[in-house]
Protein backbone atom coordinates (compact mmCIF):
# COMPACT_ATOMS: atom_id res chain seq x y z
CA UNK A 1 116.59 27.78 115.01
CA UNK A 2 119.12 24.76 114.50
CA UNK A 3 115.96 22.46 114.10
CA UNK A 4 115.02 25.01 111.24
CA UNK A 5 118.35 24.90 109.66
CA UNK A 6 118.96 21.02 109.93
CA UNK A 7 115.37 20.23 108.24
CA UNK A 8 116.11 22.97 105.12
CA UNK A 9 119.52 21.43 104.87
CA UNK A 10 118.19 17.64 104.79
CA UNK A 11 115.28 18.78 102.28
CA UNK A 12 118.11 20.37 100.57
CA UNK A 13 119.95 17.10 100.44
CA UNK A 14 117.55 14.51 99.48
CA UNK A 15 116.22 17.06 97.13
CA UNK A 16 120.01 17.34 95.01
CA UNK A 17 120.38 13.40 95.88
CA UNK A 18 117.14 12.77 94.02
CA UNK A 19 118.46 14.77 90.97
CA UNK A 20 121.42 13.44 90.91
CA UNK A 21 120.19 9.48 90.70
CA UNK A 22 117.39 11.02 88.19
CA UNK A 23 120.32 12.67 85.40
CA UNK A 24 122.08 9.24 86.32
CA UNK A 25 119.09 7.18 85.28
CA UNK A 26 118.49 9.02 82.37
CA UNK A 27 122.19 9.17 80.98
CA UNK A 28 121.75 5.11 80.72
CA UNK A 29 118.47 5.15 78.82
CA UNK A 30 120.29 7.22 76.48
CA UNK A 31 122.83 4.83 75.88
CA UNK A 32 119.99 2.58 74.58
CA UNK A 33 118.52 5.65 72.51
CA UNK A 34 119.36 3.85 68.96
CA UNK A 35 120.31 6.18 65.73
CA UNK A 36 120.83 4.80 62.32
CA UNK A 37 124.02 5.58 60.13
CA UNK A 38 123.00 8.11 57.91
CA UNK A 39 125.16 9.01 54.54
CA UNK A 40 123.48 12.22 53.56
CA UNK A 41 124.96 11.97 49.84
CA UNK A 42 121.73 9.14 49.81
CA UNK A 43 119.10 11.82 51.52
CA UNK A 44 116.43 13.31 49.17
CA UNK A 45 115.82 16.93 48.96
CA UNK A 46 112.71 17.57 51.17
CA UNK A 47 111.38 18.94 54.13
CA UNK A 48 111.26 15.58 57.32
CA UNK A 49 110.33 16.05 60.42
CA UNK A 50 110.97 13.72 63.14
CA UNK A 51 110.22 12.73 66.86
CA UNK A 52 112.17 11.66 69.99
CA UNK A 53 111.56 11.59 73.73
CA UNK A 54 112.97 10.35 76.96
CA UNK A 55 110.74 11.45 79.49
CA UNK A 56 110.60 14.33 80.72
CA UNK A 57 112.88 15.31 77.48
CA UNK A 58 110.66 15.12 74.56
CA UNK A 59 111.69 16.52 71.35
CA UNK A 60 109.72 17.62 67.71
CA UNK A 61 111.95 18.50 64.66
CA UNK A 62 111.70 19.73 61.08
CA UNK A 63 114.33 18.78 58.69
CA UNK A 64 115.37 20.60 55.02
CA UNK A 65 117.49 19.16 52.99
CA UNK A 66 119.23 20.11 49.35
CA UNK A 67 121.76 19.26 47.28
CA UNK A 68 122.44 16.70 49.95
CA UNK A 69 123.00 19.15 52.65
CA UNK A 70 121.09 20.04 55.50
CA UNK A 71 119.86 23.55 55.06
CA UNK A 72 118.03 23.92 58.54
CA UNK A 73 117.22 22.25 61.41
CA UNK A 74 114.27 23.74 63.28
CA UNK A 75 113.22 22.86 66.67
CA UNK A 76 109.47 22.64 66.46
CA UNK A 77 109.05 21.37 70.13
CA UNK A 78 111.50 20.97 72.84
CA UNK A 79 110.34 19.89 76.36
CA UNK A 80 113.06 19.79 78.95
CA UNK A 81 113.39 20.90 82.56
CA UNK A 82 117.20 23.05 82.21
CA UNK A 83 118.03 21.60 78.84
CA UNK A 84 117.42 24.61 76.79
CA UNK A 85 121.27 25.18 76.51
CA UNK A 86 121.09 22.01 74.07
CA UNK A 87 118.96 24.61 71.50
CA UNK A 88 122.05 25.57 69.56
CA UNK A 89 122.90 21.80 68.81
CA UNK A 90 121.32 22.11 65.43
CA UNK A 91 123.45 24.59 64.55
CA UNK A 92 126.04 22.96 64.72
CA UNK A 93 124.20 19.99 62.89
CA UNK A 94 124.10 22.47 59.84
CA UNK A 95 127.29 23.40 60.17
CA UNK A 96 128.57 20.33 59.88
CA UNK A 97 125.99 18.48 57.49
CA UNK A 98 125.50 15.66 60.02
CA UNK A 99 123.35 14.54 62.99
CA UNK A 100 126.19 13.04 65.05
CA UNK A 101 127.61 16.24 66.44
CA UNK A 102 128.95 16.82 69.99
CA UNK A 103 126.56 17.00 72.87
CA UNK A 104 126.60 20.48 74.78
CA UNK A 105 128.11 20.26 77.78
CA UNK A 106 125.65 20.48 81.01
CA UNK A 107 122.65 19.19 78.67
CA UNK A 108 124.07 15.71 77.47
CA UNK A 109 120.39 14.24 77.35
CA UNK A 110 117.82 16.71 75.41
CA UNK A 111 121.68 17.18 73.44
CA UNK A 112 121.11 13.14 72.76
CA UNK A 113 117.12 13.05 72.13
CA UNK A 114 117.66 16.59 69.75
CA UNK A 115 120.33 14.07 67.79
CA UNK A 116 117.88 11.11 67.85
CA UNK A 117 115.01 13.17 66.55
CA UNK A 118 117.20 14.90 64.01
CA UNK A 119 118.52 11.14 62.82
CA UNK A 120 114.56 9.77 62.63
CA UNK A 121 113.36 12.71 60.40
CA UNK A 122 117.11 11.39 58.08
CA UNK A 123 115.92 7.84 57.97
């Protein structure tokens, strides 16, 4: 029985280890993830849609804008293992008429690709 236990608990370990050094790996590629400065009093009314992914995250939006503003951000595709939370991030985009809002907390990278693909559909 304690042969049992100490194998489920070592699986158990290298298993969280390996997740750990994954979200760790990933975090720095997002550093490199590069968005533009966007001054949405230059944005055109229209409808943009725009891409990002940093594998596994990958990430399909559609853009309105009006008058300057953005009117709705809609998440057309949004791959991610637990990273679902990050879905209300373009609320808060429209709330605040910009791209470069906070990440959500516990889903820092599809937070980060959802800004990046947000910011490409801008450009």
């Amino acid at each position: 029985m304690k042969k049992i236990f100490c194998v489920i608990l070592g699986i158990v370990l290298l298993g969280t280890s390996g997740c750990l050094s994954l979200t760790a790996s990933m975090k720095k590629r997002l550093v490199k993830i590069e968005n533009e400065y966007i001054d949405m009093e230059t944005v055109e009314d229209g409808i943009f849609e725009g891409h990002s992914e940093l594998a596994p995250v990958k990430v399909d939006v559609k853009v309105l804008v009006k008058n300057h503003k953005l009117i709705k951000v809609e998440l057309l595709r949004h791959e991610c293992g637990l990273g679902h939370t990050a879905d209300v991030i373009v609320d808060k985009m429209v709330e605040q008429n910009t791209w470069d809002v906070d990440a959500v907390s516990g889903a820092t990278v599809s937070s980060g690709v959802i800004k990046n693909a947000v910011n490409k559909a801008l450009r």
